[in-house]
PDB file of N, CA and C in Angstrom:
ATOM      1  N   UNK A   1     -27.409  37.147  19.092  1.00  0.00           N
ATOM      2  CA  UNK A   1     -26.905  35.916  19.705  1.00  0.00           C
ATOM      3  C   UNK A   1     -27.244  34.698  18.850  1.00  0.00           C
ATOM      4  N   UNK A   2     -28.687  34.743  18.458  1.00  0.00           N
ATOM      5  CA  UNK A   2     -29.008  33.667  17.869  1.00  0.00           C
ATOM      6  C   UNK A   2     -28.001  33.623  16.317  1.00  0.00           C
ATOM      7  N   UNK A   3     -27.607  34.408  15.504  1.00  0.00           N
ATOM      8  CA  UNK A   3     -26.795  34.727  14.215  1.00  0.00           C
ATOM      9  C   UNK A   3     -26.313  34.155  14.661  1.00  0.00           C
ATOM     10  N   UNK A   4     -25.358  34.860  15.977  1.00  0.00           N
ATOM     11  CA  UNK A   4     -23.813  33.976  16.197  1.00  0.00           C
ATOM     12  C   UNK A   4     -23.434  32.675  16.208  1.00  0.00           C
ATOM     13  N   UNK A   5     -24.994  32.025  17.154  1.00  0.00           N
ATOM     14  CA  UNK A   5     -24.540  30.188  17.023  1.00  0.00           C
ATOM     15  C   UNK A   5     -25.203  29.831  15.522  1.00  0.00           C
ATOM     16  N   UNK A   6     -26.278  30.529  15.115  1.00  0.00           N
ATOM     17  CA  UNK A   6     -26.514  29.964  13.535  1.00  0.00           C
ATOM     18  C   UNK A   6     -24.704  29.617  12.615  1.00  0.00           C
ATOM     19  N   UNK A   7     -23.976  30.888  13.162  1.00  0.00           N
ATOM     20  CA  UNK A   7     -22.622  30.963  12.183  1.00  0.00           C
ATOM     21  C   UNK A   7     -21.734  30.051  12.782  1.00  0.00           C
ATOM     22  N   UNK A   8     -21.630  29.984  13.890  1.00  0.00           N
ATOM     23  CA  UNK A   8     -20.576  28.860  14.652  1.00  0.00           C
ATOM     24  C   UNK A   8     -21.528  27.216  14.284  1.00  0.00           C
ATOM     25  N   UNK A   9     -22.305  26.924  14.189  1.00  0.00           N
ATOM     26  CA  UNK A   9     -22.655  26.049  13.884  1.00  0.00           C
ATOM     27  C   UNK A   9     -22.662  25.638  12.279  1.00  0.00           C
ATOM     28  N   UNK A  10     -22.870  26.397  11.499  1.00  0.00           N
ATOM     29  CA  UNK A  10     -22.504  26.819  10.037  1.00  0.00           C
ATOM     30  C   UNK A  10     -20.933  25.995  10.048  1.00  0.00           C
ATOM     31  N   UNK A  11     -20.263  26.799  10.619  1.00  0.00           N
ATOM     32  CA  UNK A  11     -18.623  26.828  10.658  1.00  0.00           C
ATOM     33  C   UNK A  11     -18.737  25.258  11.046  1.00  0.00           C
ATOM     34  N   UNK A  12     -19.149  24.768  11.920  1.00  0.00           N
ATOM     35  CA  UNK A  12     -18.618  23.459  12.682  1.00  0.00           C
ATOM     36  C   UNK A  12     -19.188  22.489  11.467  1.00  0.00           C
ATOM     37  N   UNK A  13     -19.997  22.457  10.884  1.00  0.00           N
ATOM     38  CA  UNK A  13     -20.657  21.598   9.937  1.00  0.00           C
ATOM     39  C   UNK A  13     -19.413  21.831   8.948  1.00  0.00           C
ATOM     40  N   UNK A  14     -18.832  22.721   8.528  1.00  0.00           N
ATOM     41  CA  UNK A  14     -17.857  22.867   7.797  1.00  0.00           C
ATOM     42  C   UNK A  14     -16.467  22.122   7.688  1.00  0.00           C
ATOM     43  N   UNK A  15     -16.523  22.771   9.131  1.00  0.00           N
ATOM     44  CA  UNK A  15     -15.224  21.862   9.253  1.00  0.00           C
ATOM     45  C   UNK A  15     -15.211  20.228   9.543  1.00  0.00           C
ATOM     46  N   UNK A  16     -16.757  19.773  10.272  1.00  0.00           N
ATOM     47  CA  UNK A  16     -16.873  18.621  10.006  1.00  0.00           C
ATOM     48  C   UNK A  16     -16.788  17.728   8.825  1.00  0.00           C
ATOM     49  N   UNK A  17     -16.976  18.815   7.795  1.00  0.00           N
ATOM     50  CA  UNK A  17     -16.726  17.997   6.409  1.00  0.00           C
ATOM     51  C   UNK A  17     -15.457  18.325   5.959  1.00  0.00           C
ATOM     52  N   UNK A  18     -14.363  18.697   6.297  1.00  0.00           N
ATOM     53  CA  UNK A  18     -13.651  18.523   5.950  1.00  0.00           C
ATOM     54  C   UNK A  18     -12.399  17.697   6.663  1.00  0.00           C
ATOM     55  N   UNK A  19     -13.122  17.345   7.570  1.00  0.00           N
ATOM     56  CA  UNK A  19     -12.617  16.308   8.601  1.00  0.00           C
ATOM     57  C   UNK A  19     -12.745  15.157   8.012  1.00  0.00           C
ATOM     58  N   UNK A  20     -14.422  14.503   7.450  1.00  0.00           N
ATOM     59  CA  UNK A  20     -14.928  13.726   7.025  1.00  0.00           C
ATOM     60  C   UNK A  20     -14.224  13.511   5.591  1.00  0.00           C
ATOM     61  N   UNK A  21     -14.163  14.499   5.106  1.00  0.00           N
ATOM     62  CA  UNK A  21     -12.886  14.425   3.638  1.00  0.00           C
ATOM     63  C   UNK A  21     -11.752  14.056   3.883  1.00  0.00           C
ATOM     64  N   UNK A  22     -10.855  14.456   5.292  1.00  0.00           N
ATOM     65  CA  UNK A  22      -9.337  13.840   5.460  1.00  0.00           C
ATOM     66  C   UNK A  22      -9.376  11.973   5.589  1.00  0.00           C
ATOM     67  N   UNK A  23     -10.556  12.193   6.684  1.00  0.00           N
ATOM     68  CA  UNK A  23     -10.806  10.399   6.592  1.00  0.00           C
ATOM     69  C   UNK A  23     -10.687   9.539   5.333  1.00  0.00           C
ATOM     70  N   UNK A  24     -11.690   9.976   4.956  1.00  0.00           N
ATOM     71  CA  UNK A  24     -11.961   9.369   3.430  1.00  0.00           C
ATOM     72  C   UNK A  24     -10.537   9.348   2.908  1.00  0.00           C
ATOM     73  N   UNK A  25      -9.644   9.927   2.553  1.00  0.00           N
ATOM     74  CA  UNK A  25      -8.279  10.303   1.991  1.00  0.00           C
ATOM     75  C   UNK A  25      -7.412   9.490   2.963  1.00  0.00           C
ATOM     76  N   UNK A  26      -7.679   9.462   3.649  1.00  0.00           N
ATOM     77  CA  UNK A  26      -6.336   8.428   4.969  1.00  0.00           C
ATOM     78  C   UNK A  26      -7.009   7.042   4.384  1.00  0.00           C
ATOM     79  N   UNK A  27      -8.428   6.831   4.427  1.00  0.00           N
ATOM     80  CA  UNK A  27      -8.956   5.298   4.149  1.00  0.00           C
ATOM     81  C   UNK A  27      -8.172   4.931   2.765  1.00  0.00           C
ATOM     82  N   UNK A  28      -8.315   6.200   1.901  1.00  0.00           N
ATOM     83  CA  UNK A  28      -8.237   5.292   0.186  1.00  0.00           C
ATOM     84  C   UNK A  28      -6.700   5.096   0.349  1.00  0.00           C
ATOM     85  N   UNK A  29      -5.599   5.827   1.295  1.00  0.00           N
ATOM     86  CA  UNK A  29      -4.259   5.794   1.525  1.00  0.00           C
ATOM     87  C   UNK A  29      -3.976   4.371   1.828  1.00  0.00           C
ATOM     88  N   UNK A  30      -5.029   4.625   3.072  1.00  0.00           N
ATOM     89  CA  UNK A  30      -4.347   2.636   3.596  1.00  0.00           C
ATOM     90  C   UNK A  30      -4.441   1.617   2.509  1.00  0.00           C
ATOM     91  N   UNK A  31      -5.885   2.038   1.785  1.00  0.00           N
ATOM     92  CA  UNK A  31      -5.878   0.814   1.083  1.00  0.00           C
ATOM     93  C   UNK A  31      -4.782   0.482  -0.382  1.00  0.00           C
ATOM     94  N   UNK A  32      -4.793   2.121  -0.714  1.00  0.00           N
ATOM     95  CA  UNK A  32      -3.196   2.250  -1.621  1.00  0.00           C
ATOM     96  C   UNK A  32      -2.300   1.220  -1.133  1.00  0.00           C
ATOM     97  N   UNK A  33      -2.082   1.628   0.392  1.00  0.00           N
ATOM     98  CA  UNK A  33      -0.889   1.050   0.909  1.00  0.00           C
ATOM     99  C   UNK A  33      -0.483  -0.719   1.298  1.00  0.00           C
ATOM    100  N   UNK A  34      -1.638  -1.156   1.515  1.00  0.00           N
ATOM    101  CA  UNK A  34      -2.174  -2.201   1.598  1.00  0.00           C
ATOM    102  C   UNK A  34      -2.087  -3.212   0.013  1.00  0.00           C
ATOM    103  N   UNK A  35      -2.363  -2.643  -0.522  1.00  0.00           N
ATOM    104  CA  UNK A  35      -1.790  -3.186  -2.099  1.00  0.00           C
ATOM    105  C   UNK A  35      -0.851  -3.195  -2.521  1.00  0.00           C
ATOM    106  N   UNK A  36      -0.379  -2.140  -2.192  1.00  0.00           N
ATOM    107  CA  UNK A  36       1.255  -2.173  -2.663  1.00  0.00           C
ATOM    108  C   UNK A  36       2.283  -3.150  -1.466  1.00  0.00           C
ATOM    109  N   UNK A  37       1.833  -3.025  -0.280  1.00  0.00           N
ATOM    110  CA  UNK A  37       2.318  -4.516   0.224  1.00  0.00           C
ATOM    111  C   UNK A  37       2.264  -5.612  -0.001  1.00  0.00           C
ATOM    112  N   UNK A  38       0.936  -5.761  -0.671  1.00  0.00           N
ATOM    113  CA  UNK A  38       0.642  -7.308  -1.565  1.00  0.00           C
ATOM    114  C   UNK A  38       1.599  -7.445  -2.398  1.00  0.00           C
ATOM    115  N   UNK A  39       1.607  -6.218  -3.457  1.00  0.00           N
ATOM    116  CA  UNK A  39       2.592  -6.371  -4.514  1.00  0.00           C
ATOM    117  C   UNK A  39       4.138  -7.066  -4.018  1.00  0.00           C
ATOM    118  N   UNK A  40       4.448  -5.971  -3.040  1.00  0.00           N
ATOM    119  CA  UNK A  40       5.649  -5.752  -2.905  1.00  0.00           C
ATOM    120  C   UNK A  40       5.735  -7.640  -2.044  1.00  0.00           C
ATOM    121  N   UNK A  41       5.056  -8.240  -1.160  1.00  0.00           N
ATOM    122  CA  UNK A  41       4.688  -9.803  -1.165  1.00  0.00           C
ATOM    123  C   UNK A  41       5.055 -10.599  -2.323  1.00  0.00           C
ATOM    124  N   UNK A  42       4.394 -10.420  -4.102  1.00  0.00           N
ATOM    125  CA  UNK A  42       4.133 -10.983  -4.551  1.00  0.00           C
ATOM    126  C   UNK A  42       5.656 -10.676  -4.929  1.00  0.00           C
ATOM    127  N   UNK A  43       6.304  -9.712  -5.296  1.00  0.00           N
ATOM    128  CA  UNK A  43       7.844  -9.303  -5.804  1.00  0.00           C
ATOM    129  C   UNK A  43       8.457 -10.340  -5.458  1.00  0.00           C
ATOM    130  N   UNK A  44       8.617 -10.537  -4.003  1.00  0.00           N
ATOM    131  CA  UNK A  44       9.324 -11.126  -3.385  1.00  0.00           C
ATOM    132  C   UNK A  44       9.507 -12.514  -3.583  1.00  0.00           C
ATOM    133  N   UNK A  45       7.959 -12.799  -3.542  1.00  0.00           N
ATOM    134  CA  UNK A  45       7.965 -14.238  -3.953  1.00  0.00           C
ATOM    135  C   UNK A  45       8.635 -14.620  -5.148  1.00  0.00           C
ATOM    136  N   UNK A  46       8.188 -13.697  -5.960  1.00  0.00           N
ATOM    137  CA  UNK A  46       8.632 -13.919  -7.583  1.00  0.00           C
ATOM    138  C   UNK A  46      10.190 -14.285  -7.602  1.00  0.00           C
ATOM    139  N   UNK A  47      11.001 -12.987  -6.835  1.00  0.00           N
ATOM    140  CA  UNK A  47      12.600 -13.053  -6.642  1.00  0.00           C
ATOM    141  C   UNK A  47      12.945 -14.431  -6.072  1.00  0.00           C
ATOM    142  N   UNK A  48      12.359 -14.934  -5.107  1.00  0.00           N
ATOM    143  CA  UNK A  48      12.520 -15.997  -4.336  1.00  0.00           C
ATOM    144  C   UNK A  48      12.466 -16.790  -5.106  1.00  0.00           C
ATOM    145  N   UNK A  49      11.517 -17.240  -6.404  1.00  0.00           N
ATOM    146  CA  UNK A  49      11.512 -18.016  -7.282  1.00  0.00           C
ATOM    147  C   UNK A  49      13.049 -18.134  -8.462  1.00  0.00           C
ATOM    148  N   UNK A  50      12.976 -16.828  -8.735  1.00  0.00           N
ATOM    149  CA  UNK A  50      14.460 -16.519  -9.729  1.00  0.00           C
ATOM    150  C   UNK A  50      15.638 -17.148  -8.988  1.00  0.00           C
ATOM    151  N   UNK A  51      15.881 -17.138  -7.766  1.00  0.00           N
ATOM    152  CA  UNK A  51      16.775 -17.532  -7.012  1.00  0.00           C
ATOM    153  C   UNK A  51      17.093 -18.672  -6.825  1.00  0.00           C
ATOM    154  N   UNK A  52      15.650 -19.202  -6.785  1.00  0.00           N
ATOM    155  CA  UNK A  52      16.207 -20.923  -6.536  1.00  0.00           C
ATOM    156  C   UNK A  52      16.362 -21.302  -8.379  1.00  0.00           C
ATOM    157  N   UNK A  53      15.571 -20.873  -9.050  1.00  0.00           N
ATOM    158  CA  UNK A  53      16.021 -21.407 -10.265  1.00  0.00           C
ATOM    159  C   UNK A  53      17.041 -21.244 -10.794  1.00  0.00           C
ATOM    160  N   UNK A  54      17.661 -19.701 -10.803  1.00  0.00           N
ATOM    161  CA  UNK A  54      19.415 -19.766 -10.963  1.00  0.00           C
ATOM    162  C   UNK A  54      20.025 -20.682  -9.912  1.00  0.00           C
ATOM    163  N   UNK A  55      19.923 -21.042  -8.690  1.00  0.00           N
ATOM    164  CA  UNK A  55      20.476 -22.178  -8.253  1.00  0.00           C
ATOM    165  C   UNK A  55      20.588 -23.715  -8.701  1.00  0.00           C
ATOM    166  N   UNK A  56      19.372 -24.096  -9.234  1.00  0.00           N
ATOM    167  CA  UNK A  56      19.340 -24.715  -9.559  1.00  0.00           C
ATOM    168  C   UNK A  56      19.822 -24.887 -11.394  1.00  0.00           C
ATOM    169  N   UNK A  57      19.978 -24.109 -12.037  1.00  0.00           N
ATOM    170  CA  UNK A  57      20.642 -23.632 -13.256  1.00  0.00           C
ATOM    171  C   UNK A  57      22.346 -24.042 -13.090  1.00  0.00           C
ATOM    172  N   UNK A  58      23.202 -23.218 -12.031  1.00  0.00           N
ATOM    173  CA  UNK A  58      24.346 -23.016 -11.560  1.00  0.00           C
ATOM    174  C   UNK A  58      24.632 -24.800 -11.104  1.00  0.00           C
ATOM    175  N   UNK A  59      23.737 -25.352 -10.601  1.00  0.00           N
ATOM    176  CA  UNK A  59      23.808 -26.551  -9.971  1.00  0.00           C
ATOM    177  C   UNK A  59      23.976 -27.627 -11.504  1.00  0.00           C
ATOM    178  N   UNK A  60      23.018 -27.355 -12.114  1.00  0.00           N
ATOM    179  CA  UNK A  60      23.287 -27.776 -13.621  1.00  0.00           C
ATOM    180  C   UNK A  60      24.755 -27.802 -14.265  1.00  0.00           C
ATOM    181  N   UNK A  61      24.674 -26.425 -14.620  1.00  0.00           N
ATOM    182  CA  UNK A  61      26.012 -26.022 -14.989  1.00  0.00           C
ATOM    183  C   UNK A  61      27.132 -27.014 -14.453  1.00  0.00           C
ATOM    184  N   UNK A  62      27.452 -27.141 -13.377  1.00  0.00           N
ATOM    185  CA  UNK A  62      28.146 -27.647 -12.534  1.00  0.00           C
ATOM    186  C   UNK A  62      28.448 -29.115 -12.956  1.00  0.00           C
ATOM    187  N   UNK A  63      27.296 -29.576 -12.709  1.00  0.00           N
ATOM    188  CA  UNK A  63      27.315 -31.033 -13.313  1.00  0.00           C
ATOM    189  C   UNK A  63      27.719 -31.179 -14.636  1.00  0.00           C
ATOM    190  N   UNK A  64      27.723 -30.419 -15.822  1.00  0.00           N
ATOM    191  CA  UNK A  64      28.000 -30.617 -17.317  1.00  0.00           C
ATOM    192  C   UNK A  64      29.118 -30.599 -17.199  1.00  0.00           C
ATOM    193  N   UNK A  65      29.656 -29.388 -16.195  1.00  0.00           N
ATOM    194  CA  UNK A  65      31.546 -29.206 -16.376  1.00  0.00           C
ATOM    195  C   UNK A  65      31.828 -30.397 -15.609  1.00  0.00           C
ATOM    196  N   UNK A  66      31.489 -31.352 -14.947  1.00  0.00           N
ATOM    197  CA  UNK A  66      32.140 -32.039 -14.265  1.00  0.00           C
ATOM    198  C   UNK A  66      32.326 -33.399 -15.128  1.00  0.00           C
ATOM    199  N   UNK A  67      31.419 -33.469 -16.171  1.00  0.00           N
ATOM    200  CA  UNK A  67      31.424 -34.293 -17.379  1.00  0.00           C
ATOM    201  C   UNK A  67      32.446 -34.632 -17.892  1.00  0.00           C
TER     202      UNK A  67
END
């Protein structure tokens, strides 16, 4: 009897660590993920920038031909 819970307890420590390993792996995920939202933030901004400056380019343009 006593083997048996020595081994089921064996086992549970086991699988506790590999529980404790999925965590760890979901944490470093979020924080993957979490950065790459920044990025994908900072993209945006960047595009948002290109946009108004070709507007303002096109707006240029505009004015020379109207010369």
């Amino acid at each position: 009897m006593a083997q048996a819970t020595l081994q089921n307890q064996k086992t549970i420590i086991a699988n506790q660590r590999v529980i404790l390993t999925n965590q760890i792996n979901n944490l470093r995920t979020l924080d993957a993920m979490t950065r790459l939202l920044g990025n994908q933030g900072e993209i945006l901004r960047n595009q948002q920038e290109i946009l108004e400056n070709q507007r303002k380019l096109l707006s240029s343009q505009g004015e020379i031909l109207r010369e």
